[in-house]
Each structure stands twice: as structure tokens, then as C-alpha cells.
PDB file of N, CA and C in Angstrom:
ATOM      1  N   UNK A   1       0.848  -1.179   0.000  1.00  0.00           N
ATOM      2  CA  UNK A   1       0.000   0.000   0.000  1.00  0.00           C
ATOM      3  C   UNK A   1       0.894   1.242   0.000  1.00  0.00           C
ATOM      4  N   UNK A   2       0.674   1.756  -0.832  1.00  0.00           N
ATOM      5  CA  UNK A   2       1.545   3.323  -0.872  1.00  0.00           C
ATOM      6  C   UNK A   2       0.799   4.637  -0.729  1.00  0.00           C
ATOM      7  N   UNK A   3      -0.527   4.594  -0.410  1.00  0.00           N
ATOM      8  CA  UNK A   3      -0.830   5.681   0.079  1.00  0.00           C
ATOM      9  C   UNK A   3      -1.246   6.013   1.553  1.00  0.00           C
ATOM     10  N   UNK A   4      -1.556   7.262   1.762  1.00  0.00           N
ATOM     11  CA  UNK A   4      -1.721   7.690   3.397  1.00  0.00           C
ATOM     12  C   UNK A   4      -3.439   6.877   3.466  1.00  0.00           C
ATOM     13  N   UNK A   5      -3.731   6.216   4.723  1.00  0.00           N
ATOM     14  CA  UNK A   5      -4.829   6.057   4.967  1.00  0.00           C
ATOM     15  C   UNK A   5      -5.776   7.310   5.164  1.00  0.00           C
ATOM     16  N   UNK A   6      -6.991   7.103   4.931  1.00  0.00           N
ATOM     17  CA  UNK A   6      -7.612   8.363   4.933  1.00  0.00           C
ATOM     18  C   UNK A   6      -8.928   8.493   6.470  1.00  0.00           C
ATOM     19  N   UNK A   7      -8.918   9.860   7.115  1.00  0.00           N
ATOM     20  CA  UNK A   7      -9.632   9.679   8.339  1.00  0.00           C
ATOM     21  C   UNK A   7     -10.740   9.645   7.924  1.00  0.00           C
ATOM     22  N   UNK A   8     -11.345  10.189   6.964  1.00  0.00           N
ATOM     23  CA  UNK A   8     -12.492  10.263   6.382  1.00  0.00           C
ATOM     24  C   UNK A   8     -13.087  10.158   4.862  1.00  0.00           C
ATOM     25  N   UNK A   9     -14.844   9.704   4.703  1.00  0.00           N
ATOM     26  CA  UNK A   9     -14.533   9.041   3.765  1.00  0.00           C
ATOM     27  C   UNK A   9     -14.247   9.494   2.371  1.00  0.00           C
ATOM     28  N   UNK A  10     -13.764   9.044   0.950  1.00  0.00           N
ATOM     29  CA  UNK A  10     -13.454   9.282   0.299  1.00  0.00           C
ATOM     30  C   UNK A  10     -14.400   9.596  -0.786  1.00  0.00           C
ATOM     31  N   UNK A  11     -14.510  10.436  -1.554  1.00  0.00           N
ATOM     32  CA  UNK A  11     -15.394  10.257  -2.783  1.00  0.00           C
ATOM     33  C   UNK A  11     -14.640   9.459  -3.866  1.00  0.00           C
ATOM     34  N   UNK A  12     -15.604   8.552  -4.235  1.00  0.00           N
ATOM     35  CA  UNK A  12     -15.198   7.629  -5.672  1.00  0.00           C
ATOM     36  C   UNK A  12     -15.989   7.914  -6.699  1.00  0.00           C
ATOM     37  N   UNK A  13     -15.412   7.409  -7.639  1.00  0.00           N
ATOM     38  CA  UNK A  13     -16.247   7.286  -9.040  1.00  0.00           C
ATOM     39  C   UNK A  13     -16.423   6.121 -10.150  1.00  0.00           C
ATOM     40  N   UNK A  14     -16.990   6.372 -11.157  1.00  0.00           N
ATOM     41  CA  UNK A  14     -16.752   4.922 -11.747  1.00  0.00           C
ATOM     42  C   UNK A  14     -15.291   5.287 -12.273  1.00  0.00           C
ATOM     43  N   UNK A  15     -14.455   6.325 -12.718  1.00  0.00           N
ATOM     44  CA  UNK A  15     -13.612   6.530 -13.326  1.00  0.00           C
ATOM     45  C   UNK A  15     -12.241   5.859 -11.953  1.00  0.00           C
ATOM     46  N   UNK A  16     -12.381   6.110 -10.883  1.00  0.00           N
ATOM     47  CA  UNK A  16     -11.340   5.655  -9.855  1.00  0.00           C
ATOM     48  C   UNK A  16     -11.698   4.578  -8.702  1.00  0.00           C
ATOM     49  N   UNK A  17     -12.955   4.134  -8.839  1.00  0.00           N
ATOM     50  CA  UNK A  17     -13.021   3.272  -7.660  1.00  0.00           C
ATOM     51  C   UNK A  17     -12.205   2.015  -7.688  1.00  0.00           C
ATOM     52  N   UNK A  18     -11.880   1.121  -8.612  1.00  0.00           N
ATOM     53  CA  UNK A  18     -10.955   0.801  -8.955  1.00  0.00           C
ATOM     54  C   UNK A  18      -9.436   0.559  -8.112  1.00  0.00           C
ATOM     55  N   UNK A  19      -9.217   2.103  -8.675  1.00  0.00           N
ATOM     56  CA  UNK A  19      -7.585   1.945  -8.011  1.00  0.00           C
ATOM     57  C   UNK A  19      -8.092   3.131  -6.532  1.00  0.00           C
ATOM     58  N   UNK A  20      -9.336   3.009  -6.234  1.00  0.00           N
ATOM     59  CA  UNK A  20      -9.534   2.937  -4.281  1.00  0.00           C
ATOM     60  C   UNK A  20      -9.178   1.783  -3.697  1.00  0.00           C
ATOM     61  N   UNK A  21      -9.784   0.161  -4.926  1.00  0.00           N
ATOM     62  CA  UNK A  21     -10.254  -0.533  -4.197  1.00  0.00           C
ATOM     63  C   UNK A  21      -9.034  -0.893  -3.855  1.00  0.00           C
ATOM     64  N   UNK A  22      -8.127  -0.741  -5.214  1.00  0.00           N
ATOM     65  CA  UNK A  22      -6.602  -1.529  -5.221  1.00  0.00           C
ATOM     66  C   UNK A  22      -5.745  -0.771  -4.176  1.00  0.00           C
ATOM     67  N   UNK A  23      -5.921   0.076  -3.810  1.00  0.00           N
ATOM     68  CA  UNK A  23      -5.215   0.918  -2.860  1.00  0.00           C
ATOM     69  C   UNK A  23      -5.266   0.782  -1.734  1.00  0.00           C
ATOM     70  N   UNK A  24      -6.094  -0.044  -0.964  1.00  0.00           N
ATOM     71  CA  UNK A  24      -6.286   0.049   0.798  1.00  0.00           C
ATOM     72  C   UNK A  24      -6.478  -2.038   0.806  1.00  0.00           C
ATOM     73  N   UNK A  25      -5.613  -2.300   1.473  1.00  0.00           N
ATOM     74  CA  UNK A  25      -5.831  -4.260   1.610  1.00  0.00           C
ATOM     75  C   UNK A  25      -7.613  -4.032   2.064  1.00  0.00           C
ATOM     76  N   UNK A  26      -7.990  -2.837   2.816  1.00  0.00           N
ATOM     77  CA  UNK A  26      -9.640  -3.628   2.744  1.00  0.00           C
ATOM     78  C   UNK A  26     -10.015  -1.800   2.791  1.00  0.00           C
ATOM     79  N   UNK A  27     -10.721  -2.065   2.234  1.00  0.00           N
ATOM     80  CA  UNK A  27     -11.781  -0.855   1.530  1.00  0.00           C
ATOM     81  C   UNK A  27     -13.465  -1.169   1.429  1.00  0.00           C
ATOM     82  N   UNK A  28     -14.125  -0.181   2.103  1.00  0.00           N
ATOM     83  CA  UNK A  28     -15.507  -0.051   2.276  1.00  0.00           C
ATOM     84  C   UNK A  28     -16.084   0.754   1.640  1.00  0.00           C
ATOM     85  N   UNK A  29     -16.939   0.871   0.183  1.00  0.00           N
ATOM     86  CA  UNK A  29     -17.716   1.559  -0.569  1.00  0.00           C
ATOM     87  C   UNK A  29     -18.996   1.819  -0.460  1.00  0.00           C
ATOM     88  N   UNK A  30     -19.379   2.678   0.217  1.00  0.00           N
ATOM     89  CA  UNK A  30     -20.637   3.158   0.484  1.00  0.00           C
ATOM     90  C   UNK A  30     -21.574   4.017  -0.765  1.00  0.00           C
ATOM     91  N   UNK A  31     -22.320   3.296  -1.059  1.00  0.00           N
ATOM     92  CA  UNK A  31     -23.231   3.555  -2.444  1.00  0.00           C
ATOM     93  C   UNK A  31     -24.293   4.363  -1.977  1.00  0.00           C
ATOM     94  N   UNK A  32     -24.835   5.136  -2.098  1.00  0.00           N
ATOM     95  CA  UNK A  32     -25.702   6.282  -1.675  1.00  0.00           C
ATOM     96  C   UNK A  32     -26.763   7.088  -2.692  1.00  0.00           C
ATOM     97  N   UNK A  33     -27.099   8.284  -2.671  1.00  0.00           N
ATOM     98  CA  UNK A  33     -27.392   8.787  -3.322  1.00  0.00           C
ATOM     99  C   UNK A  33     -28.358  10.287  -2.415  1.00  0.00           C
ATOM    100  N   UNK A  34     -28.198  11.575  -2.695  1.00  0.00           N
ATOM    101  CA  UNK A  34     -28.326  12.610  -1.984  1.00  0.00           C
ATOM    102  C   UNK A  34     -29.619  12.739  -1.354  1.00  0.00           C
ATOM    103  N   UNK A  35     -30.706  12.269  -2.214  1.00  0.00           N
ATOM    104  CA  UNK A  35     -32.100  11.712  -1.871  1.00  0.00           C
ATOM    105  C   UNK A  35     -32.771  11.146  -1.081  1.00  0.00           C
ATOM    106  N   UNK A  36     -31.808  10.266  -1.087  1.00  0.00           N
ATOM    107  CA  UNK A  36     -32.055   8.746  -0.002  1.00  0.00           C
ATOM    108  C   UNK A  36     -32.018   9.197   1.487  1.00  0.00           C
ATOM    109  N   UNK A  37     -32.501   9.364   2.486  1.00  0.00           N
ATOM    110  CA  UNK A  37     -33.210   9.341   3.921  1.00  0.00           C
ATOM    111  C   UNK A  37     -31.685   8.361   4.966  1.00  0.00           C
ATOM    112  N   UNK A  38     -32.456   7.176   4.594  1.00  0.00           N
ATOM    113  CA  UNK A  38     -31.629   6.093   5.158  1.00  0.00           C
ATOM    114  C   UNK A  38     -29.655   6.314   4.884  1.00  0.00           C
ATOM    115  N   UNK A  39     -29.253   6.908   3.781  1.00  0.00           N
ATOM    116  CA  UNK A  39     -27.960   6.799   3.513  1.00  0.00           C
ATOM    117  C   UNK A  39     -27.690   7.999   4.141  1.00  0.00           C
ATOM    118  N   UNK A  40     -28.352   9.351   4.388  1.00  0.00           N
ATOM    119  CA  UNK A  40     -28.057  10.107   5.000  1.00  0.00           C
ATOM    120  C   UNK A  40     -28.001  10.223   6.859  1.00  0.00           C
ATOM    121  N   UNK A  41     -28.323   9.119   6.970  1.00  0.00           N
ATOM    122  CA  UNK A  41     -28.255   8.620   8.462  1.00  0.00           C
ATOM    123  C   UNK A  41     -26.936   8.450   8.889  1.00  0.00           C
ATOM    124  N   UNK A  42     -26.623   6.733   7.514  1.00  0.00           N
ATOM    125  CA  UNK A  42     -25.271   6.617   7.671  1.00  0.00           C
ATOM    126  C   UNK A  42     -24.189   7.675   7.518  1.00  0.00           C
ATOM    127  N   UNK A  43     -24.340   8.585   7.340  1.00  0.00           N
ATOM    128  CA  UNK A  43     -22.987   9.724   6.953  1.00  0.00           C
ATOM    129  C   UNK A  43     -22.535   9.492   8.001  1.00  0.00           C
ATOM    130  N   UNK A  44     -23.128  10.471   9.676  1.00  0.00           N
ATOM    131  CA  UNK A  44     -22.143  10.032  10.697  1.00  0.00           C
ATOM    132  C   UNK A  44     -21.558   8.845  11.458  1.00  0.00           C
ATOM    133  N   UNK A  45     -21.830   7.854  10.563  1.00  0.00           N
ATOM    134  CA  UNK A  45     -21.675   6.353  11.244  1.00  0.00           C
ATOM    135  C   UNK A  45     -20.391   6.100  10.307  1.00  0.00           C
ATOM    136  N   UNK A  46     -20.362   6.794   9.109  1.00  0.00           N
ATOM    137  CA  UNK A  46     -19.220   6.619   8.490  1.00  0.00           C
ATOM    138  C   UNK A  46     -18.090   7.513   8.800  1.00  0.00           C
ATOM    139  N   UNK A  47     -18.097   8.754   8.779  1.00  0.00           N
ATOM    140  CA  UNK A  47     -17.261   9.677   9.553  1.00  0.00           C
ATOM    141  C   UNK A  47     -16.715   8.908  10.693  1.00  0.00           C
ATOM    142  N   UNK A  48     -17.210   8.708  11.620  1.00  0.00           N
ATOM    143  CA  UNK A  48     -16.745   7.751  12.583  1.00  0.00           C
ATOM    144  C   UNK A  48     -15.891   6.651  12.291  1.00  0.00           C
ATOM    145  N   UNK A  49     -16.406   5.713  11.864  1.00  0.00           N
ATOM    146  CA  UNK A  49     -15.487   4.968  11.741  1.00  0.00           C
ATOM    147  C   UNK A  49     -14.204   5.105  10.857  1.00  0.00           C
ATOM    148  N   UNK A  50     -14.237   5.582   9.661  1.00  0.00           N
ATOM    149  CA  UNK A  50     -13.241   6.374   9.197  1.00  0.00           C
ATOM    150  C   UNK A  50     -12.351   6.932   9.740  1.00  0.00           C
ATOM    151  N   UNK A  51     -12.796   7.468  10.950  1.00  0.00           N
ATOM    152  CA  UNK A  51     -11.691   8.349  11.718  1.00  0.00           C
ATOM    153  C   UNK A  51     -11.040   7.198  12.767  1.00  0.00           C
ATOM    154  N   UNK A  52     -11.995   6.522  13.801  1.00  0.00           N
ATOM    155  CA  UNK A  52     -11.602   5.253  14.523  1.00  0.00           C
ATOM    156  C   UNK A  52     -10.854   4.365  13.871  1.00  0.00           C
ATOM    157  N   UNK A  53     -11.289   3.529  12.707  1.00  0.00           N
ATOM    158  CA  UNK A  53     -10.643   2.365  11.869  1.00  0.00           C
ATOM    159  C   UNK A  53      -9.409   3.235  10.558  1.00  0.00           C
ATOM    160  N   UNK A  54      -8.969   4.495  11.017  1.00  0.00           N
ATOM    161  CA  UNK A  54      -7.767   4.664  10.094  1.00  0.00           C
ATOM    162  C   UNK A  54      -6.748   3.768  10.326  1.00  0.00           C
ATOM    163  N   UNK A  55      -6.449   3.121   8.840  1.00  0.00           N
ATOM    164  CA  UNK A  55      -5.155   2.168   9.335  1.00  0.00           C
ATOM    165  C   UNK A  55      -5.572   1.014   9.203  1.00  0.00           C
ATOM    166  N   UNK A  56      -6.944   0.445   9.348  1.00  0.00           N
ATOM    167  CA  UNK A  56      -7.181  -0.628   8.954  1.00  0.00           C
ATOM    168  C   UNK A  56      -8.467  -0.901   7.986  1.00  0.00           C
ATOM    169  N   UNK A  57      -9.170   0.039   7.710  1.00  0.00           N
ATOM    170  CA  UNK A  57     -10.300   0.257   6.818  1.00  0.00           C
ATOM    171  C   UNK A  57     -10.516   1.493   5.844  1.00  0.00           C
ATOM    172  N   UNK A  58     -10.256   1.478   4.600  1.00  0.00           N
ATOM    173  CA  UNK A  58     -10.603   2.718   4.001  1.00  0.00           C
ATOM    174  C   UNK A  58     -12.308   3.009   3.754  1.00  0.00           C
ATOM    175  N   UNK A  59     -12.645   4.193   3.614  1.00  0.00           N
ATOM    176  CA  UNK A  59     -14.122   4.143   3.419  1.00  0.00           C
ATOM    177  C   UNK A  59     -14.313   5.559   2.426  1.00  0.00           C
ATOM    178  N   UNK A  60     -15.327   5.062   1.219  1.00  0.00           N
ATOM    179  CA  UNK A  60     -15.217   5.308  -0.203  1.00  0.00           C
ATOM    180  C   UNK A  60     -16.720   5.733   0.136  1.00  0.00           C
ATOM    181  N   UNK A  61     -17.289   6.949  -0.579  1.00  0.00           N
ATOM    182  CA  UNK A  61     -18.175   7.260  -0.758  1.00  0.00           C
ATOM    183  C   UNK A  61     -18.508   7.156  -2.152  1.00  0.00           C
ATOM    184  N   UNK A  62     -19.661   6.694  -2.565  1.00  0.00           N
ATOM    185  CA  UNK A  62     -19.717   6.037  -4.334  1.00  0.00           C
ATOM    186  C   UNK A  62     -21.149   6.857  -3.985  1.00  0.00           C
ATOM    187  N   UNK A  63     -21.712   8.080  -5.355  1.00  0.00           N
ATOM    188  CA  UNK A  63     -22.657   8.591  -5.519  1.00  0.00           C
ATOM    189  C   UNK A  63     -23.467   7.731  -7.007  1.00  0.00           C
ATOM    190  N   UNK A  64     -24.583   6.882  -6.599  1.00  0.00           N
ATOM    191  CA  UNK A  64     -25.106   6.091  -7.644  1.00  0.00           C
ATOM    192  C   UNK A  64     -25.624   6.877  -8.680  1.00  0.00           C
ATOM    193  N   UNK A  65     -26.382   7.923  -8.161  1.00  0.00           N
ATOM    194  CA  UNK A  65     -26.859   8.874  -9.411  1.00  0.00           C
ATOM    195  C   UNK A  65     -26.111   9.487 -10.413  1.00  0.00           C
ATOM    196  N   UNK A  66     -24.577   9.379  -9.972  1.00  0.00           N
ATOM    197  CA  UNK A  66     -24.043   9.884 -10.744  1.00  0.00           C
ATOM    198  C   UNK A  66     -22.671   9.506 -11.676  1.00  0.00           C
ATOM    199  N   UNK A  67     -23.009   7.918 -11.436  1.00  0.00           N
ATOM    200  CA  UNK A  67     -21.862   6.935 -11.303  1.00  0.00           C
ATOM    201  C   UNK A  67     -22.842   5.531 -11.555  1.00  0.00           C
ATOM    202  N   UNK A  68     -23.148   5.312 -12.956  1.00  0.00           N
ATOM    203  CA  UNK A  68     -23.798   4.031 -13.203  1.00  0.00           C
ATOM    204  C   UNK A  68     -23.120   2.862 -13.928  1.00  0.00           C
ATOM    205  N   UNK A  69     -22.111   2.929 -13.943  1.00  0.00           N
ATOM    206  CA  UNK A  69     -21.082   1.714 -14.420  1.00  0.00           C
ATOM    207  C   UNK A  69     -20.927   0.832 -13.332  1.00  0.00           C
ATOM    208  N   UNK A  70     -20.174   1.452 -12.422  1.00  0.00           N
ATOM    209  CA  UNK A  70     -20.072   0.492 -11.249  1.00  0.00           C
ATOM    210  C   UNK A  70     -21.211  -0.021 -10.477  1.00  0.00           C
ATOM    211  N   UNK A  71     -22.089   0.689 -10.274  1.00  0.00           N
ATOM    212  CA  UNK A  71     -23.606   0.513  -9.448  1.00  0.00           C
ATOM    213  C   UNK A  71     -23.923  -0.807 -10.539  1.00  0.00           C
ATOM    214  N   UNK A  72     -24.027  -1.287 -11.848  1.00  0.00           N
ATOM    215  CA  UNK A  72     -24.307  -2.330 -12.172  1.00  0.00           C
ATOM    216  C   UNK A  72     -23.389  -3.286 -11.773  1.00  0.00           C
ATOM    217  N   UNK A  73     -21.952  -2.947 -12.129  1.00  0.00           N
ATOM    218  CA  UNK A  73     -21.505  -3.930 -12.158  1.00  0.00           C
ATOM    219  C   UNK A  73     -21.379  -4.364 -10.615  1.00  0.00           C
ATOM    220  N   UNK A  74     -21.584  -3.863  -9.773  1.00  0.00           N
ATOM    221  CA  UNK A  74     -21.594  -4.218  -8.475  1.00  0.00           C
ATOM    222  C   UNK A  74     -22.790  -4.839  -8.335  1.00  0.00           C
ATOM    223  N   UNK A  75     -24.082  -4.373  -9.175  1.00  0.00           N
ATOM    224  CA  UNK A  75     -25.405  -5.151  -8.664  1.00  0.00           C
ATOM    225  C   UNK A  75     -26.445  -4.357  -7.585  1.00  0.00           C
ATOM    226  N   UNK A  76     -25.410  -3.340  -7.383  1.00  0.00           N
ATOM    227  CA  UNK A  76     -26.717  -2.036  -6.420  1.00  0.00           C
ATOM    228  C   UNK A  76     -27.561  -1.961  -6.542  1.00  0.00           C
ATOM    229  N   UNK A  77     -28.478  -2.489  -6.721  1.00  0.00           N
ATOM    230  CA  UNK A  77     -30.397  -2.319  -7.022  1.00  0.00           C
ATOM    231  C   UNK A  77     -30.939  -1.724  -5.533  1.00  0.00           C
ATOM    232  N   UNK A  78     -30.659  -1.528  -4.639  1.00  0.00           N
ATOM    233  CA  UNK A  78     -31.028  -0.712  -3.069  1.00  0.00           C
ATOM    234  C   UNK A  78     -30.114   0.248  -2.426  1.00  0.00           C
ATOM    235  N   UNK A  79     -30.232   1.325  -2.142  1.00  0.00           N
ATOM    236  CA  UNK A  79     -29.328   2.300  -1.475  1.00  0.00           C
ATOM    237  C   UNK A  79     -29.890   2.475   0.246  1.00  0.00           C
ATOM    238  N   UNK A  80     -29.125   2.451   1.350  1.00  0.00           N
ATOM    239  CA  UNK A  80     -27.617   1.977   0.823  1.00  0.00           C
ATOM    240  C   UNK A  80     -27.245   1.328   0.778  1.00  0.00           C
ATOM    241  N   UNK A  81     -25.922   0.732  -0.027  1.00  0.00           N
ATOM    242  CA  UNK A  81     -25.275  -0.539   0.211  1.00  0.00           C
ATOM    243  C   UNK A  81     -23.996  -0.408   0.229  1.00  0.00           C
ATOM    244  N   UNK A  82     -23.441  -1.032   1.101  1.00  0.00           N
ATOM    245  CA  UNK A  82     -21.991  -1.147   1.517  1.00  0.00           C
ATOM    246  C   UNK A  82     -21.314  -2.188   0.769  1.00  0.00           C
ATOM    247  N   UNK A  83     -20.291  -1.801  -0.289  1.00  0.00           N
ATOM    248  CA  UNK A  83     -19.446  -3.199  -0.581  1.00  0.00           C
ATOM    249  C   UNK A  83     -18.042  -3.302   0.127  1.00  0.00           C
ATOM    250  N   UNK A  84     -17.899  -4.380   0.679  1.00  0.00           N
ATOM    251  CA  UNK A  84     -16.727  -4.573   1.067  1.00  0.00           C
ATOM    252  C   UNK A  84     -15.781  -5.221   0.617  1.00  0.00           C
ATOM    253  N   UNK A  85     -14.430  -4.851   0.643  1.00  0.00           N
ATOM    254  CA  UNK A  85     -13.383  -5.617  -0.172  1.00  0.00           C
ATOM    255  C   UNK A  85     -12.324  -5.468   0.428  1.00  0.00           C
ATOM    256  N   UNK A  86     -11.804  -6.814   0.214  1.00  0.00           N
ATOM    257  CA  UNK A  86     -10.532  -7.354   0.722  1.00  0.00           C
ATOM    258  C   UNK A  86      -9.764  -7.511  -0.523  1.00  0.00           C
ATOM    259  N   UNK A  87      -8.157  -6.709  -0.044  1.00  0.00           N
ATOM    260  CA  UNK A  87      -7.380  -7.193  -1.293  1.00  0.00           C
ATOM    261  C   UNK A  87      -7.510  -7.297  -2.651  1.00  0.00           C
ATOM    262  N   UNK A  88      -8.765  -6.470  -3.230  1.00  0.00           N
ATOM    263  CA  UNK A  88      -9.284  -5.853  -4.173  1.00  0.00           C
ATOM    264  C   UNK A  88     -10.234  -6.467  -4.609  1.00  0.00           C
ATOM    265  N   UNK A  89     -10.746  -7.809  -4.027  1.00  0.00           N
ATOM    266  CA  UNK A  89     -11.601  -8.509  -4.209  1.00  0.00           C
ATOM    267  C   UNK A  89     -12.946  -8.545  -3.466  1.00  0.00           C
ATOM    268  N   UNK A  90     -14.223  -8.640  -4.316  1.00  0.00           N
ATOM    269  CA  UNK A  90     -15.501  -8.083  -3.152  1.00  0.00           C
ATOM    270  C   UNK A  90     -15.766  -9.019  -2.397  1.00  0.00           C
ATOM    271  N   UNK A  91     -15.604  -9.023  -0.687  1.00  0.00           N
ATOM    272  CA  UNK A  91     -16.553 -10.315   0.042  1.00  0.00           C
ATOM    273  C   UNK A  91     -17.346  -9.987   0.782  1.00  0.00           C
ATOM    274  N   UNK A  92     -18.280  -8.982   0.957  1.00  0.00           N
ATOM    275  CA  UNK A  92     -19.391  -8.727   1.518  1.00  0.00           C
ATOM    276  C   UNK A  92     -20.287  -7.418   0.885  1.00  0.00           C
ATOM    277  N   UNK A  93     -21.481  -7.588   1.373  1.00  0.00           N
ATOM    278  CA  UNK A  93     -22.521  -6.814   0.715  1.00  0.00           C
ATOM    279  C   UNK A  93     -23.213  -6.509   1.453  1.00  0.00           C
ATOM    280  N   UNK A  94     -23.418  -5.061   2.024  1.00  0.00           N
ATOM    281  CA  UNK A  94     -24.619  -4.999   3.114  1.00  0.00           C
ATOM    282  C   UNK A  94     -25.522  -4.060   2.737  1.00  0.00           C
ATOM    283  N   UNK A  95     -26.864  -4.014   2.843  1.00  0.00           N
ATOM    284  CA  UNK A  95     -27.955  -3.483   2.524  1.00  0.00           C
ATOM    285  C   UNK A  95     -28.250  -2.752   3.332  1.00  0.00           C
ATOM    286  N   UNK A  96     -29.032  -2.054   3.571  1.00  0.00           N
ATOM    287  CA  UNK A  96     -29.676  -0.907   4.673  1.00  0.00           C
ATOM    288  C   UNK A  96     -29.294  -0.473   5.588  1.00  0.00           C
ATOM    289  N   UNK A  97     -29.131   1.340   6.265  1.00  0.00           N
ATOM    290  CA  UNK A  97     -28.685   1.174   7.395  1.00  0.00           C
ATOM    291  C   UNK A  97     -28.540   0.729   8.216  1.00  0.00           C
ATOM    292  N   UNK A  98     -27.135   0.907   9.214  1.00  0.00           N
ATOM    293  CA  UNK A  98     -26.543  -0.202  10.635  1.00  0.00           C
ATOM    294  C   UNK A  98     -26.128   0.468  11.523  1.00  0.00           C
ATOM    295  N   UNK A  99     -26.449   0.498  12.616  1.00  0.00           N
ATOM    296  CA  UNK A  99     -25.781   1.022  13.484  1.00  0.00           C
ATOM    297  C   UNK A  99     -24.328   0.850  13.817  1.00  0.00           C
ATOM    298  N   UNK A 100     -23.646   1.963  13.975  1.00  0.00           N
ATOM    299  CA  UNK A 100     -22.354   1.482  13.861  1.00  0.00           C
ATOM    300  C   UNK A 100     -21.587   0.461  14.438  1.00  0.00           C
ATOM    301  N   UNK A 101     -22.040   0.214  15.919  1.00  0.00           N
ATOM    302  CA  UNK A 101     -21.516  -1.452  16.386  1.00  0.00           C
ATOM    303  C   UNK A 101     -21.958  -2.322  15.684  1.00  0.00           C
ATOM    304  N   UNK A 102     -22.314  -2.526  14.967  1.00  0.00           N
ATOM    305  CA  UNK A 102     -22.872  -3.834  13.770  1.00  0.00           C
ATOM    306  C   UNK A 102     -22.240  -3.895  12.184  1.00  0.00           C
ATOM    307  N   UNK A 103     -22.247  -2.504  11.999  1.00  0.00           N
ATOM    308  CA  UNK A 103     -20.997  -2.241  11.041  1.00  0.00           C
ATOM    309  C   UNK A 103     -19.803  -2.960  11.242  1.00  0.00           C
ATOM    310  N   UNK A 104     -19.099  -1.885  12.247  1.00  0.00           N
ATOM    311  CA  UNK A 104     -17.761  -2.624  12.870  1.00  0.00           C
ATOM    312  C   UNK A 104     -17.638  -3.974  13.051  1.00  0.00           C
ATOM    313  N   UNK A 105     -18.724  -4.579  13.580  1.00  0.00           N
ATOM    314  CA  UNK A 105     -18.471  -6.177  13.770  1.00  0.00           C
ATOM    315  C   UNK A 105     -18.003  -7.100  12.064  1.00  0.00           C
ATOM    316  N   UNK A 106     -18.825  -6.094  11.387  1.00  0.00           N
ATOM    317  CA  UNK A 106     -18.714  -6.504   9.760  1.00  0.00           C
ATOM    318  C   UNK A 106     -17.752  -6.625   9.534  1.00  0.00           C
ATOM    319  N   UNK A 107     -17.179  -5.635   9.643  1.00  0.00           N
ATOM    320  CA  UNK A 107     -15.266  -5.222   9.321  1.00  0.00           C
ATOM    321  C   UNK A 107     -14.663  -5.837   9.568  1.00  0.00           C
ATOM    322  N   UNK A 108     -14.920  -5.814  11.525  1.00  0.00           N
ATOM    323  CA  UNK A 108     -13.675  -6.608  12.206  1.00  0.00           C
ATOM    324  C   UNK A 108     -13.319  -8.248  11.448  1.00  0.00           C
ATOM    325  N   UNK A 109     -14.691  -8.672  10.653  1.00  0.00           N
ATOM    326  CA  UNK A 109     -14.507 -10.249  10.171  1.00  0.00           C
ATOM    327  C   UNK A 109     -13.025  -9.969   9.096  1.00  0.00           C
ATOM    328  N   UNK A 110     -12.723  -9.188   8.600  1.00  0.00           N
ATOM    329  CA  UNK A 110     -12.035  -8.914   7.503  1.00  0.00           C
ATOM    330  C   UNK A 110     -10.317  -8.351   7.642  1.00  0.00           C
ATOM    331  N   UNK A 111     -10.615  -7.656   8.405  1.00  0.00           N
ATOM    332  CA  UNK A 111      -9.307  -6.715   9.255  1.00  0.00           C
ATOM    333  C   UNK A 111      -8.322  -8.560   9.844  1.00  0.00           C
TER     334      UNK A 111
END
């Protein structure tokens, strides 16, 4: 890994999510959209952990409305959804807001 971990989360796109994912051994993409109720909940659950899990979790903000390459190829049909990836590879998928101790427990499987 050659870049600085980040305290907070990142904006992605279809043009770079990519080399986000390739960039952090585990990276968390949060799919959203400005509209959505429920994803705007998660904002401070992500701030948080972002700032707590620097160093061992990156966390990617992915805007679906405005970014529809990846939202298919990921399979996003519900906002929000969290993809998670290890080592640039996807192994988890979470659907609807979480409170952040339930998040974290997600992670910790991966870390």
C-alpha cells in the first residue's frame, strides 16, 4: 500500500473506484445517493469509523446517481449498500442502514 490512509470518507467514481479498491488491503464503498433518507443517516456512522478504523479500513463514498457503471456492475439495485473488499476482491454486501456497532463487527470479520 503506498498511500496515506484516509480519516475520512473518500469520494469515488466509476472513473477511480478501482484503483480505491486496489489501494487500501480492505476498503468499504458506500453507495448512496443525496435523496435517499436512510444513507443520509449513515454519513455520521461513516465519519466515525473512518476516523476510529484509520489504518485498517478505508471508506469510499460512491454517488449512484451519478456513477452508473459500477452501481451495475456491483449489482446495487437498493441504497444503501456497503461493498466490502478485501485485497481488491468483493466479500461482503450490506444493505440498509446499521448502526455502527454492527458495522464494525462486519469489518472486524475482515481486518
Amino acid at each position: 500500500m503506498n498511500k496515506e490512509w484516509p480519516d475520512k470518507p473518500v469520494e469515488v467514481t466509476d472513473g477511480d473506484m478501482d484503483d480505491f479498491i486496489d489501494d487500501y488491503p480492505l476498503a468499504m464503498v458506500d453507495c448512496w445517493a443525496a435523496w435517499c433518507g436512510p444513507c443520509r443517516m449513515m454519513e455520521p456512522v461513516l465519519e466515525e469509523l473512518a476516523e476510529e478504523l484509520k489504518g485498517d479500513v478505508a471508506i469510499g463514498k460512491f454517488n449512484v446517481d451519478n456513477n452508473r457503471e459500477k452501481s451495475g456492475e456491483y449489482d446495487v439495485s437498493s441504497i444503501p449498500t456497503l461493498l466490502i473488499f478485501k485485497d481488491g476482491e468483493l466479500k461482503d454486501k450490506v444493505i440498509g442502514a446499521l448502526p455502527k456497532k454492527d458495522l464494525k463487527e462486519v469489518l472486524k470479520k475482515y481486518m
